[in-house]
PDB file of N, CA and C in Angstrom:
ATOM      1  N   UNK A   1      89.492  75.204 109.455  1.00  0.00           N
ATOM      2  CA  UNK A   1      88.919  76.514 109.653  1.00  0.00           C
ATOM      3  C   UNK A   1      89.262  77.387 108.443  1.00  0.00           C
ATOM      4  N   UNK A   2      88.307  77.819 107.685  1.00  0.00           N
ATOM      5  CA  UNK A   2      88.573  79.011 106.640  1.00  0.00           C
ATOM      6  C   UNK A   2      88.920  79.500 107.029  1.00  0.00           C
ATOM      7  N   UNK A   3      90.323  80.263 106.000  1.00  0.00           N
ATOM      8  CA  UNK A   3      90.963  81.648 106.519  1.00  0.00           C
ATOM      9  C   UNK A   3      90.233  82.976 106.313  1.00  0.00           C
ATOM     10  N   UNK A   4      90.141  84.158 106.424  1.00  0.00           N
ATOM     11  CA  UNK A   4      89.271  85.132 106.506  1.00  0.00           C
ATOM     12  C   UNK A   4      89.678  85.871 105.394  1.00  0.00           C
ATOM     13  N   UNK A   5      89.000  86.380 104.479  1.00  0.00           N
ATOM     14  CA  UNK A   5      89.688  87.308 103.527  1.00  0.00           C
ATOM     15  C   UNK A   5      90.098  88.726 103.989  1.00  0.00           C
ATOM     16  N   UNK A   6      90.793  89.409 103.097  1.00  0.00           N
ATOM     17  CA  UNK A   6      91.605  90.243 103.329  1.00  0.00           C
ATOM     18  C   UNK A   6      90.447  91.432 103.431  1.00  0.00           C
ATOM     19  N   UNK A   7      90.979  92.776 104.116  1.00  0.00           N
ATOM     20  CA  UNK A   7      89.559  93.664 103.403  1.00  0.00           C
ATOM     21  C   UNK A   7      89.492  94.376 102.669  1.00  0.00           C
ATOM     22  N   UNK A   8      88.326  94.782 101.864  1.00  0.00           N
ATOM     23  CA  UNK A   8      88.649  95.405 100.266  1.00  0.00           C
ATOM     24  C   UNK A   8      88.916  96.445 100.562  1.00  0.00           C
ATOM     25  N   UNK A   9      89.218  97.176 101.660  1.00  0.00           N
ATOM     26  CA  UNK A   9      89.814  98.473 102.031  1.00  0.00           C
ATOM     27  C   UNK A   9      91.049  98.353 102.159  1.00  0.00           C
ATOM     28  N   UNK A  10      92.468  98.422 101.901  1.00  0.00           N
ATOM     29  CA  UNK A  10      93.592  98.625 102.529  1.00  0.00           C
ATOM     30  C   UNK A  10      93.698  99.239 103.935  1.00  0.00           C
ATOM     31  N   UNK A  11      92.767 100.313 103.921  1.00  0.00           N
ATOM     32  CA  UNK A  11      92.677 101.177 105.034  1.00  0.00           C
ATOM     33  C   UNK A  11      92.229 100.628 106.492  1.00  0.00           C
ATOM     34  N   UNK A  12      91.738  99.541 106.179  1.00  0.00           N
ATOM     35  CA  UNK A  12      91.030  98.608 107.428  1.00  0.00           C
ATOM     36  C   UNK A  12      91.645  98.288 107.983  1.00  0.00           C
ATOM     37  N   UNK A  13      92.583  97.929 107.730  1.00  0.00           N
ATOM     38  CA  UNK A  13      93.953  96.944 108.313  1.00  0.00           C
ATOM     39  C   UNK A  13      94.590  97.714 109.151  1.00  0.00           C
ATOM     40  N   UNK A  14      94.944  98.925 109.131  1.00  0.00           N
ATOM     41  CA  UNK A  14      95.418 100.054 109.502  1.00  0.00           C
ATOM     42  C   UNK A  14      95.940  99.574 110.701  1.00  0.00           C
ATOM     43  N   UNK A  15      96.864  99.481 111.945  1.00  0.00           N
ATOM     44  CA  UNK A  15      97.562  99.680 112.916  1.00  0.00           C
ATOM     45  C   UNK A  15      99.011 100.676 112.941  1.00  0.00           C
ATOM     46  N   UNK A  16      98.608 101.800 113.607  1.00  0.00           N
ATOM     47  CA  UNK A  16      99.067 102.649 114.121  1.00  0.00           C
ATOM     48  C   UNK A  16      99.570 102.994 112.706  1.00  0.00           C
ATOM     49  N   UNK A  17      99.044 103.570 111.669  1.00  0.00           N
ATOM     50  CA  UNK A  17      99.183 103.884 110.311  1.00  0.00           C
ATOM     51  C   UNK A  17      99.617 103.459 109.287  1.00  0.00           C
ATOM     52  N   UNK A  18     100.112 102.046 109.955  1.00  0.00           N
ATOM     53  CA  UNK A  18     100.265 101.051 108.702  1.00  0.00           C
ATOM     54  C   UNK A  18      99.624  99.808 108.093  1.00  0.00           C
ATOM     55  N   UNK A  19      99.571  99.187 107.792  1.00  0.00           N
ATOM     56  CA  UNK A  19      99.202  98.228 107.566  1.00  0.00           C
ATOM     57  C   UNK A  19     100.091  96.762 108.093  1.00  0.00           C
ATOM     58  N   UNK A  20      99.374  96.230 108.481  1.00  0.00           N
ATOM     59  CA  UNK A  20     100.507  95.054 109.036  1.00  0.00           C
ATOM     60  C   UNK A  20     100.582  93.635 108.015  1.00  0.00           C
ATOM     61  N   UNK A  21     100.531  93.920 106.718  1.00  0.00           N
ATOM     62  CA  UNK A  21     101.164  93.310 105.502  1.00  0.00           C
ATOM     63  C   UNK A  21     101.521  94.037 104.454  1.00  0.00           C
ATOM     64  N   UNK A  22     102.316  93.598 103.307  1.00  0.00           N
ATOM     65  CA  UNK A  22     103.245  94.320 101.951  1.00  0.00           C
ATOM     66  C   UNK A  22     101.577  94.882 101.404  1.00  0.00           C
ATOM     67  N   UNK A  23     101.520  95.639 100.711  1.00  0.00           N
ATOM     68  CA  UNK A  23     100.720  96.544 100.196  1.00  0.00           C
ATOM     69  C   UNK A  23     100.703  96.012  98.484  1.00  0.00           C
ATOM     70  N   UNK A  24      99.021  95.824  97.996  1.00  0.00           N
ATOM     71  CA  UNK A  24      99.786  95.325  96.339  1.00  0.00           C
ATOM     72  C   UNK A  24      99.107  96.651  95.578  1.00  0.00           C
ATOM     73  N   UNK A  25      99.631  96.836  94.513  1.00  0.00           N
ATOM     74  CA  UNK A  25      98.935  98.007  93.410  1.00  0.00           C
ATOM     75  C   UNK A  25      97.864  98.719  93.611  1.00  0.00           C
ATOM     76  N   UNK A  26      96.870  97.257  93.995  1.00  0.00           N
ATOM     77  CA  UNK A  26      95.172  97.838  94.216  1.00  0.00           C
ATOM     78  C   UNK A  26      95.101  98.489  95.318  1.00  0.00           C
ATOM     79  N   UNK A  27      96.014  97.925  96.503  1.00  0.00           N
ATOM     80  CA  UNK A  27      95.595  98.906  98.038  1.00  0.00           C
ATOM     81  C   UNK A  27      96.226 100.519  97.689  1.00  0.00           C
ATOM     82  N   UNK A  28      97.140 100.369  96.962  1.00  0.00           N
ATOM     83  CA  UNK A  28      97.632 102.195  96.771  1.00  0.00           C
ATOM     84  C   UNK A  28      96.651 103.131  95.817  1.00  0.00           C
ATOM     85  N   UNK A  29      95.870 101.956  94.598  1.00  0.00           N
ATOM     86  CA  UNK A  29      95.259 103.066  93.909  1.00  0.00           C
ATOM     87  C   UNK A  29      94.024 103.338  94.930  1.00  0.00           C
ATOM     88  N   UNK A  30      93.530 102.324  96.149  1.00  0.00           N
ATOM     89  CA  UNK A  30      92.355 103.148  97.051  1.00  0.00           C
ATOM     90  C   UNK A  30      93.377 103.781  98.047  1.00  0.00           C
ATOM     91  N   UNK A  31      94.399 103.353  98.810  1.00  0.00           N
ATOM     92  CA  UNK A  31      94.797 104.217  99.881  1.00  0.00           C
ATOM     93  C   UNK A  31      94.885 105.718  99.376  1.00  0.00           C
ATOM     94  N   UNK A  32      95.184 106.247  97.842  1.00  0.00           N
ATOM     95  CA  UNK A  32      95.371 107.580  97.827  1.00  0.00           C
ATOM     96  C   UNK A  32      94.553 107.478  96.793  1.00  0.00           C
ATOM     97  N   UNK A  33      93.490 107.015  96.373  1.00  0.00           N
ATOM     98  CA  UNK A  33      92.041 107.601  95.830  1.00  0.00           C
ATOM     99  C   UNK A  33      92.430 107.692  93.627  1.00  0.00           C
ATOM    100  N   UNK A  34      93.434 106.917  93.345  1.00  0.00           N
ATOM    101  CA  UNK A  34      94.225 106.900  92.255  1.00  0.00           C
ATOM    102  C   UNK A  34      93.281 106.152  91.203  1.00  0.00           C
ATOM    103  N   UNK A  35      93.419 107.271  89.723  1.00  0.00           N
ATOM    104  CA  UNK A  35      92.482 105.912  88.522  1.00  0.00           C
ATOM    105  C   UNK A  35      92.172 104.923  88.358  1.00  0.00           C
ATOM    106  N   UNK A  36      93.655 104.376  88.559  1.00  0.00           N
ATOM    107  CA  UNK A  36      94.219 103.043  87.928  1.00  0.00           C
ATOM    108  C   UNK A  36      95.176 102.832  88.356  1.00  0.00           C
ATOM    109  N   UNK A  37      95.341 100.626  88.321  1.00  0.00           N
ATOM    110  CA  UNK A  37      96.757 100.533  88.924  1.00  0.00           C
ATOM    111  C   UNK A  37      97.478 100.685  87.618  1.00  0.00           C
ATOM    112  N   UNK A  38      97.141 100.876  86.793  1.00  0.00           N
ATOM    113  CA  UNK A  38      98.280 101.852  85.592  1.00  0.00           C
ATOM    114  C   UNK A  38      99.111 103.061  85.801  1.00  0.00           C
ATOM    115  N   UNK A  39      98.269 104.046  86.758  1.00  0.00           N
ATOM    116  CA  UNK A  39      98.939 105.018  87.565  1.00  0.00           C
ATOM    117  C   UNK A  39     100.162 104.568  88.167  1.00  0.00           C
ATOM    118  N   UNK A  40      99.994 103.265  89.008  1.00  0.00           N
ATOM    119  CA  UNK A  40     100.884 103.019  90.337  1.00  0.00           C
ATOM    120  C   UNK A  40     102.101 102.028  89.346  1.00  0.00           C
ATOM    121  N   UNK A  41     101.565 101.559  88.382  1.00  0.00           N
ATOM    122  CA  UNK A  41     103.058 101.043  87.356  1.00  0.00           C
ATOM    123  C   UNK A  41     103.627 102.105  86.118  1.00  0.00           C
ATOM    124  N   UNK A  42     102.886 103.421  85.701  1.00  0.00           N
ATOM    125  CA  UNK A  42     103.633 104.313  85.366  1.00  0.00           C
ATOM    126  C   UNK A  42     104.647 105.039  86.308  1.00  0.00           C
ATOM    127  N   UNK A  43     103.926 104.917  87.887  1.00  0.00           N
ATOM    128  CA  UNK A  43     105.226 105.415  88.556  1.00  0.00           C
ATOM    129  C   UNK A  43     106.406 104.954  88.968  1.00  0.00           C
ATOM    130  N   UNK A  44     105.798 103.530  88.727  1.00  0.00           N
ATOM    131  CA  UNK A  44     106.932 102.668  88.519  1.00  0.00           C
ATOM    132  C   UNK A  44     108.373 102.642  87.651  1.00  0.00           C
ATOM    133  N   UNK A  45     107.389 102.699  86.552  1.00  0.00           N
ATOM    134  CA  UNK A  45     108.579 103.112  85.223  1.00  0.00           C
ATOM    135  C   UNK A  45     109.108 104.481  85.690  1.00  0.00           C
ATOM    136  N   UNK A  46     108.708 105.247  85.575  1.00  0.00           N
ATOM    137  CA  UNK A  46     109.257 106.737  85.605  1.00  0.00           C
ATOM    138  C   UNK A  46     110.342 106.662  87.267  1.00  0.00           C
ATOM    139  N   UNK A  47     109.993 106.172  88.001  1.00  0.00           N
ATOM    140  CA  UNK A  47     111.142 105.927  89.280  1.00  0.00           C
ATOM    141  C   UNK A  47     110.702 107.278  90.100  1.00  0.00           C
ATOM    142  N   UNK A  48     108.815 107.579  90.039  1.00  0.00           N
ATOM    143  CA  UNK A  48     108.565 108.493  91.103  1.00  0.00           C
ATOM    144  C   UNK A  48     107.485 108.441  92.192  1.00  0.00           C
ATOM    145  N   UNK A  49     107.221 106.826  92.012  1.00  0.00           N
ATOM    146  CA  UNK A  49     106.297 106.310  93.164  1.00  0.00           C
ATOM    147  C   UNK A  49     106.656 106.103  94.499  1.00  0.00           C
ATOM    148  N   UNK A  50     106.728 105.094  95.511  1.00  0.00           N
ATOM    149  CA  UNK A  50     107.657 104.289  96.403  1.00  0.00           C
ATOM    150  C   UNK A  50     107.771 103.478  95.737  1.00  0.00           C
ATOM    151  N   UNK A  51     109.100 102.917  96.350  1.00  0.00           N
ATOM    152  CA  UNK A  51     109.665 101.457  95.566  1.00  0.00           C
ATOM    153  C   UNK A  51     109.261 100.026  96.457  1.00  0.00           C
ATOM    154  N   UNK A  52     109.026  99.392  94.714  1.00  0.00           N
ATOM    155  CA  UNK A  52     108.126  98.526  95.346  1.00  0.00           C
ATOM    156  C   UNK A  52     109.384  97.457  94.810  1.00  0.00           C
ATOM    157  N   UNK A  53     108.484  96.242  95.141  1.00  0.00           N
ATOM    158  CA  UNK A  53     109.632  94.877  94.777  1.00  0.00           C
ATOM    159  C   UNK A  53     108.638  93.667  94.774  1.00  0.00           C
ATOM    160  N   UNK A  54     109.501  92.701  93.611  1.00  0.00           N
ATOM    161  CA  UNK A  54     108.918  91.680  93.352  1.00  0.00           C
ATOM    162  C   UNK A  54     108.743  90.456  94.354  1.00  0.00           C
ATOM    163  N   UNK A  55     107.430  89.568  94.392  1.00  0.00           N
ATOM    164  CA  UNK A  55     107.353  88.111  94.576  1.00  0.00           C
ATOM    165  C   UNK A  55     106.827  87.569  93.690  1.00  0.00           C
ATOM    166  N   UNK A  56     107.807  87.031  92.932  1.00  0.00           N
ATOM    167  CA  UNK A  56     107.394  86.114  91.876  1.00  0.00           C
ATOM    168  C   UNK A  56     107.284  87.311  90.451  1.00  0.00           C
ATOM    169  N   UNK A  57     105.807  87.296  90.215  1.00  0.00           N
ATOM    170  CA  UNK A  57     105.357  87.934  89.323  1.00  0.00           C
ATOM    171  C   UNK A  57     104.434  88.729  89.926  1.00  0.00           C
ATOM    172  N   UNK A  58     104.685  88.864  91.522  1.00  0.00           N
ATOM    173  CA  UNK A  58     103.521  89.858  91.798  1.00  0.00           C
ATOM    174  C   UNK A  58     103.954  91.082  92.911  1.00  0.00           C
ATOM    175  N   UNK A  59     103.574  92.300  92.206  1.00  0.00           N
ATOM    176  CA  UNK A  59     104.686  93.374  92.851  1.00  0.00           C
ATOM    177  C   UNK A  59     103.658  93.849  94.572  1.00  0.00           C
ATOM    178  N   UNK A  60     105.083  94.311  95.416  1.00  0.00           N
ATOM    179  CA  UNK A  60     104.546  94.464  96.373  1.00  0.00           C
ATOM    180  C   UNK A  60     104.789  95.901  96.602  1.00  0.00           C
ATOM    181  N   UNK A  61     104.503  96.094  98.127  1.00  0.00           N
ATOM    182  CA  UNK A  61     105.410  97.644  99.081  1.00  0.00           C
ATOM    183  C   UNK A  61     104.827  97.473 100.238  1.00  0.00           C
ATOM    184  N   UNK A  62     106.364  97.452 100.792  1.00  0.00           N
ATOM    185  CA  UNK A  62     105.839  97.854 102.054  1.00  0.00           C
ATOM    186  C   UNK A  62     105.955  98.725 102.551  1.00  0.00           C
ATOM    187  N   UNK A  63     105.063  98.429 103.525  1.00  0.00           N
ATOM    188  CA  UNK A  63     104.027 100.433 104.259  1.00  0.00           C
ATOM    189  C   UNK A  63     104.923 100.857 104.824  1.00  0.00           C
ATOM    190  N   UNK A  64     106.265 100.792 105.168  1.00  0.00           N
ATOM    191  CA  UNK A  64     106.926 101.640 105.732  1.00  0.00           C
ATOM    192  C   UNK A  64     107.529 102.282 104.717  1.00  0.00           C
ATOM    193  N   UNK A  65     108.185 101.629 103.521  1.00  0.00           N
ATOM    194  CA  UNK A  65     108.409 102.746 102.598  1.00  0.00           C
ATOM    195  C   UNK A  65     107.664 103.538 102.094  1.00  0.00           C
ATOM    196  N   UNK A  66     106.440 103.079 102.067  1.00  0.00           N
ATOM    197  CA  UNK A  66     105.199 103.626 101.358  1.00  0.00           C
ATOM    198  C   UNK A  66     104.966 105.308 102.523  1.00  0.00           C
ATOM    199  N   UNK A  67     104.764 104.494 103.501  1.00  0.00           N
ATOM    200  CA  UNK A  67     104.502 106.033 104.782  1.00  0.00           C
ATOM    201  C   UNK A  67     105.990 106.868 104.304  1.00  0.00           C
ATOM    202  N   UNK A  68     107.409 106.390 104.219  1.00  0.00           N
ATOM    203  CA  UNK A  68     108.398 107.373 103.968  1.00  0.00           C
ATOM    204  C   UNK A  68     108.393 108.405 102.636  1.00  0.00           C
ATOM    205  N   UNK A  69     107.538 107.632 102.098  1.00  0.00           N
ATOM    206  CA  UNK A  69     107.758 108.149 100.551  1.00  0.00           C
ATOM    207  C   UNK A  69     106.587 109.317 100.487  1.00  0.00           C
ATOM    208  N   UNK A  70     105.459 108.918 101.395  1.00  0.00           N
ATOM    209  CA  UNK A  70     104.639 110.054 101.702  1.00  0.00           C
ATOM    210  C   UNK A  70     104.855 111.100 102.087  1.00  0.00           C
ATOM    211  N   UNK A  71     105.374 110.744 103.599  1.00  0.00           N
ATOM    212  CA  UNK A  71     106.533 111.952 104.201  1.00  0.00           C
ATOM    213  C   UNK A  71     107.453 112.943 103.188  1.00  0.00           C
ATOM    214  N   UNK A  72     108.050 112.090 102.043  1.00  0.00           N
ATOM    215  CA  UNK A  72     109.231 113.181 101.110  1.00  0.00           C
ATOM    216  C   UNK A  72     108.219 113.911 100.545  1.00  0.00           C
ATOM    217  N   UNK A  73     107.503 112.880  99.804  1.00  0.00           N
ATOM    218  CA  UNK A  73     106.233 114.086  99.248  1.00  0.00           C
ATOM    219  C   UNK A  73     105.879 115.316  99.976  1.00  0.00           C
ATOM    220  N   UNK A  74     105.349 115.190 101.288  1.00  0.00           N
ATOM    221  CA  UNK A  74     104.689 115.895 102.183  1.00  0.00           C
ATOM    222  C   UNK A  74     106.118 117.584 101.916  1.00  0.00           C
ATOM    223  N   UNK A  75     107.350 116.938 102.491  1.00  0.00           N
ATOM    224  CA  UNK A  75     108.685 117.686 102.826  1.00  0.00           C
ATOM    225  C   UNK A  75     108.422 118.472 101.509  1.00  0.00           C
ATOM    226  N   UNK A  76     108.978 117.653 100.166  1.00  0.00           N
ATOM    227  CA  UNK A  76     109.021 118.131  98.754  1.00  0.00           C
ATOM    228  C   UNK A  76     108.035 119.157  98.531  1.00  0.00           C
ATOM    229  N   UNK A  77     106.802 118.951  99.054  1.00  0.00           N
ATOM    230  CA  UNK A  77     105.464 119.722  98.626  1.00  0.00           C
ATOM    231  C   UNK A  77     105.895 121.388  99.631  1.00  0.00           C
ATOM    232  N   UNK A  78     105.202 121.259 100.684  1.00  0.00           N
ATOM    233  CA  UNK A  78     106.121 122.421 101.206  1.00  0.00           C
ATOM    234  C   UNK A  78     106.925 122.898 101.248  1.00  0.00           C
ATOM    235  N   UNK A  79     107.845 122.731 100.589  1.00  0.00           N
ATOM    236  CA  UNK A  79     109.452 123.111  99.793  1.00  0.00           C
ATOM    237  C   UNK A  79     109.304 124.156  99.024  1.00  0.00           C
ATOM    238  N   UNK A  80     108.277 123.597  98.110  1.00  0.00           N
ATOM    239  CA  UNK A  80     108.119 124.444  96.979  1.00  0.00           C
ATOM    240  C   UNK A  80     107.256 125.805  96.915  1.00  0.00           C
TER     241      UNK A  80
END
């Protein structure tokens, strides 16, 4: 039985606001509407994205840090 591909939305996947697998570059530059996954590895370097982590040679995140890191944003933003 073929396995089913993934969907080109990140957003599809969605259960109860997450996603129920690690998240790669491409699902963050559509989950928040971003240029490029150049964006999501400059925030990398600079240490002001969520933190992501390696398999292998291929970087991940998962949606729970990803939803926390939203949340600080969210906190941080109304802060100011």
């Amino acid at each position: 039985m073929p396995s089913t591909p993934p969907p080109a939305d990140a957003r599809g996947s969605l259960r109860g606001g997450l996603p129920d697998r690690y998240l790669t570059p491409e699902d963050l530059v559509t989950m928040f509407g971003l240029p490029s996954v150049e964006t999501v590895y400059a925030w990398r370097r600079k240490r002001i994205g969520p933190t992501g982590f390696r398999v292998g040679k291929h970087l991940r995140y998962d949606p729970a840090t990803v939803h926390a890191w939203v949340a600080e944003q969210t906190i941080l933003h109304d802060a100011a």
